[in-house]
Structure formats: structure tokens, C-alpha cells
N, C-alpha and C. Protein backbone atom coordinates (compact mmCIF):
# COMPACT_ATOMS: atom_id res chain seq x y z
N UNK A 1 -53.92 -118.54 114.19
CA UNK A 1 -52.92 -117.76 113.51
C UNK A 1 -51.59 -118.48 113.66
N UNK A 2 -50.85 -118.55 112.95
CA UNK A 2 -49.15 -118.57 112.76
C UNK A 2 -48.54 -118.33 113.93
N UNK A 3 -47.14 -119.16 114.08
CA UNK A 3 -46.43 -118.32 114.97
C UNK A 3 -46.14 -117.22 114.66
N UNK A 4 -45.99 -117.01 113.83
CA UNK A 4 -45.20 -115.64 113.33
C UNK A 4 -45.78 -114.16 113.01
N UNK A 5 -47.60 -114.96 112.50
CA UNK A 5 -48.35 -113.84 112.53
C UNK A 5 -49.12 -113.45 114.33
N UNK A 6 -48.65 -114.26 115.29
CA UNK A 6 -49.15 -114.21 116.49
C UNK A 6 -47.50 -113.71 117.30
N UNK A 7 -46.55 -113.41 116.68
CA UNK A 7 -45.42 -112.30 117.24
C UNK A 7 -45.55 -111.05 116.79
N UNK A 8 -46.48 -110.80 115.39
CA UNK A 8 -46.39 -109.63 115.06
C UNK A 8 -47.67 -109.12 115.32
N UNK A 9 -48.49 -109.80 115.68
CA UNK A 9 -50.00 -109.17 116.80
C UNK A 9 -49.38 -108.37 118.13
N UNK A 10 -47.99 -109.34 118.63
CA UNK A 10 -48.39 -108.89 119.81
C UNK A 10 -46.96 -107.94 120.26
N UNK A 11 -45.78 -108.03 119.04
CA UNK A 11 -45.49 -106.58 118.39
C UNK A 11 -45.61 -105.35 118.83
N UNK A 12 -46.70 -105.68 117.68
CA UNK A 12 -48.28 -103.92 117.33
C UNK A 12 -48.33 -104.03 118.76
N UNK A 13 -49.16 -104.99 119.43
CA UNK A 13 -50.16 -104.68 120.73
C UNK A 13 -48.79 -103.53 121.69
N UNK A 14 -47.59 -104.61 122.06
CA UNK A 14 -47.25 -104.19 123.10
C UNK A 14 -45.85 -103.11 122.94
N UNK A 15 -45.76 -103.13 121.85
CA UNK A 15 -44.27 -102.26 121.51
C UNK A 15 -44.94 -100.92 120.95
N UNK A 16 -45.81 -100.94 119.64
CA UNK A 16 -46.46 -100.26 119.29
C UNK A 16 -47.82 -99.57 119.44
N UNK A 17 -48.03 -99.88 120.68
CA UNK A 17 -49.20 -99.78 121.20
C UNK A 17 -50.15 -100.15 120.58
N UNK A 18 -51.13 -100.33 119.63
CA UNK A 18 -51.98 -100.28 118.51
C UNK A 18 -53.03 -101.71 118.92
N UNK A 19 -53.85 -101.52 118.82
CA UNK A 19 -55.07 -102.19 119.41
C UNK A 19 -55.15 -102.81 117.99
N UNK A 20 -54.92 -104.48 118.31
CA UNK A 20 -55.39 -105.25 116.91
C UNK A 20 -56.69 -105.73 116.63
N UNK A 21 -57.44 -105.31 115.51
CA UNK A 21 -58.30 -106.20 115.62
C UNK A 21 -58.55 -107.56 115.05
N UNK A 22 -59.20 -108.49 116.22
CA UNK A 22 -59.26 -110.06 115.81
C UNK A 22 -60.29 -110.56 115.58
N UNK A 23 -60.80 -111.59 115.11
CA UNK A 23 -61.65 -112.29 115.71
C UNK A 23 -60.99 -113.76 115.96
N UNK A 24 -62.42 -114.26 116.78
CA UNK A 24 -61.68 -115.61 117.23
C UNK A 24 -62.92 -116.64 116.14
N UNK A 25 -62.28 -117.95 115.81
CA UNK A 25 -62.56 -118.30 114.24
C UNK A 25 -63.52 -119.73 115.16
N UNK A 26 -63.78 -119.60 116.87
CA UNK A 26 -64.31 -120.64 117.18
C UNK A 26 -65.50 -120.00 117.68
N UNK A 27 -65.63 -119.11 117.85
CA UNK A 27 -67.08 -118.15 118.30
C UNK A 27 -67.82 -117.52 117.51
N UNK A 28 -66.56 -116.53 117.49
CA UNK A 28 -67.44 -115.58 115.70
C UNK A 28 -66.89 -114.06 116.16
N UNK A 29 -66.73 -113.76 117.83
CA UNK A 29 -66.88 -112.95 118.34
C UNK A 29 -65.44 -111.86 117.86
N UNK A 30 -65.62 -110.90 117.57
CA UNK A 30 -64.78 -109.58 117.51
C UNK A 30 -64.01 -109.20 118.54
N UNK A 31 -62.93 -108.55 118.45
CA UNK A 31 -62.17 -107.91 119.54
C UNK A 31 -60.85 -107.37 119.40
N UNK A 32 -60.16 -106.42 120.66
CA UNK A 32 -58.80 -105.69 119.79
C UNK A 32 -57.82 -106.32 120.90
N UNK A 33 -56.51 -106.52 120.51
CA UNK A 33 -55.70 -106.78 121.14
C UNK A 33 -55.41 -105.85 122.30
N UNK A 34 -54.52 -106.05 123.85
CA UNK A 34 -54.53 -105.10 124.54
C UNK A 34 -53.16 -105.90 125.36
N UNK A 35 -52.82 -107.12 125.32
CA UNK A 35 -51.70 -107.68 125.80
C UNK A 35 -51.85 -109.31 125.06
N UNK A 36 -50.58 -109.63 125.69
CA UNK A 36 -50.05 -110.94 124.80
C UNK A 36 -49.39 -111.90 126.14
N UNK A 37 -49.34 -113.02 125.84
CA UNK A 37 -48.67 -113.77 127.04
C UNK A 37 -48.02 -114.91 126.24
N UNK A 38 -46.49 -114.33 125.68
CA UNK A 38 -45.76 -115.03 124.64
C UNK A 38 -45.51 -116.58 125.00
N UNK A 39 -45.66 -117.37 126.79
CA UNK A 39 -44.81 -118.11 126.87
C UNK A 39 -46.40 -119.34 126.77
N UNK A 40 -47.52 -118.91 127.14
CA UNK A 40 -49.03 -119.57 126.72
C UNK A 40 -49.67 -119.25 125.72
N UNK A 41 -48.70 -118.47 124.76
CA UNK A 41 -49.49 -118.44 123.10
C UNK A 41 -50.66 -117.57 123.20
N UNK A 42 -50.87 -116.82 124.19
CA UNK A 42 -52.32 -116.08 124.51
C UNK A 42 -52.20 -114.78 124.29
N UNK A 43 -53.45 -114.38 123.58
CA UNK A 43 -53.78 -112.31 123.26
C UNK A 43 -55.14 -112.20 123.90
N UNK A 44 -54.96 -111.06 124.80
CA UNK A 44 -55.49 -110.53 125.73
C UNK A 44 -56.36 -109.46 124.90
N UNK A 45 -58.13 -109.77 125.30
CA UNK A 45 -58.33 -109.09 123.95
C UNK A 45 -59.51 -108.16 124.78
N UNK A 46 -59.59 -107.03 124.49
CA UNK A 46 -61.24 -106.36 124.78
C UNK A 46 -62.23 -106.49 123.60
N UNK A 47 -63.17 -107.15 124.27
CA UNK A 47 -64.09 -107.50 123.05
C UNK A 47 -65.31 -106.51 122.75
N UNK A 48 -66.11 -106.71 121.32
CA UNK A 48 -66.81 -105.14 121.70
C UNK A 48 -67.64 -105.02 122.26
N UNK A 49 -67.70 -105.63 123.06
CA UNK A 49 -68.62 -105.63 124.06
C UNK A 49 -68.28 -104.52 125.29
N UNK A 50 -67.14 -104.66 125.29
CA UNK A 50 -66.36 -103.76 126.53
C UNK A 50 -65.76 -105.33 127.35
N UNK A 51 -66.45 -106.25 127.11
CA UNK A 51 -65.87 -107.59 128.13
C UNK A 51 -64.49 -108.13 127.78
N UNK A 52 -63.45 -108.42 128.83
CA UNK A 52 -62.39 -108.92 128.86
C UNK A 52 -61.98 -110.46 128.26
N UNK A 53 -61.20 -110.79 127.38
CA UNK A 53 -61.06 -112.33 126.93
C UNK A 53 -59.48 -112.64 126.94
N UNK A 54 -59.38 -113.75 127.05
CA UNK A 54 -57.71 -114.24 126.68
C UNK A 54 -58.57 -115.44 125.43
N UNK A 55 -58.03 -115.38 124.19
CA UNK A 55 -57.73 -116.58 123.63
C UNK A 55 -56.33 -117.03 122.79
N UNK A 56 -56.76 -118.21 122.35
CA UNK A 56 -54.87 -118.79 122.46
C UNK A 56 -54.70 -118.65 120.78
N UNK A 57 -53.67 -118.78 120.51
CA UNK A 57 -53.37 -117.99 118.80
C UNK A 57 -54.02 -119.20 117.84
N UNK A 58 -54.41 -120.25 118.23
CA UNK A 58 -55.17 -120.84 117.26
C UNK A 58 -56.45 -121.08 117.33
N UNK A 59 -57.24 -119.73 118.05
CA UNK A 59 -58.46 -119.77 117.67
C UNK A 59 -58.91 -118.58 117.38
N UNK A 60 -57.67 -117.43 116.76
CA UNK A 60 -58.05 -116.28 116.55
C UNK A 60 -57.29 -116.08 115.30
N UNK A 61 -58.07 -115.20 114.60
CA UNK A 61 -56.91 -114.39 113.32
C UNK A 61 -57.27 -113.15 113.22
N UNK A 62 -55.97 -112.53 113.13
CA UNK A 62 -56.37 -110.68 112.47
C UNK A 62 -57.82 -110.43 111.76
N UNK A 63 -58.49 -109.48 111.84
CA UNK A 63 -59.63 -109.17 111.29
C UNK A 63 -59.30 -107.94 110.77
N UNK A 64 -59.14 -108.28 109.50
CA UNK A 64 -58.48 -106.95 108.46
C UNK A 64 -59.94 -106.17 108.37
N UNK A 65 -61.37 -106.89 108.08
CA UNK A 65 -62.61 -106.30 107.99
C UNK A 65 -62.50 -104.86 108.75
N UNK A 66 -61.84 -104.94 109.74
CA UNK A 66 -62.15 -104.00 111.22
C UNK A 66 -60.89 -103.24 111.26
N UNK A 67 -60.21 -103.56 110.18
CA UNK A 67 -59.03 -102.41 110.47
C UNK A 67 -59.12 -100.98 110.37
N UNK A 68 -58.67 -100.32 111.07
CA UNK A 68 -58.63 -98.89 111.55
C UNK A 68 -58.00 -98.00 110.29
């Protein structure tokens, strides 16, 4: 994702509370945003699995499919 679309992921996530959903475009795997770590480019994601992930903004994009 963008810089710009990876400030407004993490926005939603942490101002607006709102669980984003992503996927990451090097796995395949699904998941919602839950924190951001602006200064390593990283979104902190629960995947649906229930399992915990960090990946870095260029191996994930919004997953409009899964929007709420």
C-alpha cells in the first residue's frame, strides 16, 4: 500500500477505532487491523484465524471484499 493509503489504515485503526480489513498480497492471508507502528511502516493485524501478525505496508492492501 501507499504511504498515504498506509496513514489512513492506521487513522481508522487507532483514532477511529475500526478494525481494517487487509490482506497481505505475499501470502493470500486475510486480517483486520488492530495497531500500526508509524516509524517501521508496520499494521498489527489479527488474522482470521484469531493468530497475531505484524506486516509492513508493502505487502498488504485494504481488502474492500471484507468490508463491514
Amino acid at each position: 500500500m501507499t504511504a498515504n493509503n498506509f496513514s489512513q489504515v492506521c487513522y481508522r485503526t487507532e483514532q477511529r477505532d475500526e478494525s481494517v480489513p487487509l490482506l497481505n498480497i505475499k501470502n493470500g492471508q486475510s486480517g483486520y487491523s488492530f495497531g500500526c507502528t508509524e516509524a517501521g511502516e508496520t499494521v498489527q493485524v489479527r488474522l482470521t484465524t484469531g493468530e497475531l501478525d505484524s506486516w509492513s505496508r508493502n505487502e498488504c492492501v485494504e481488502n474492500f471484499s471484507e468490508s463491514k
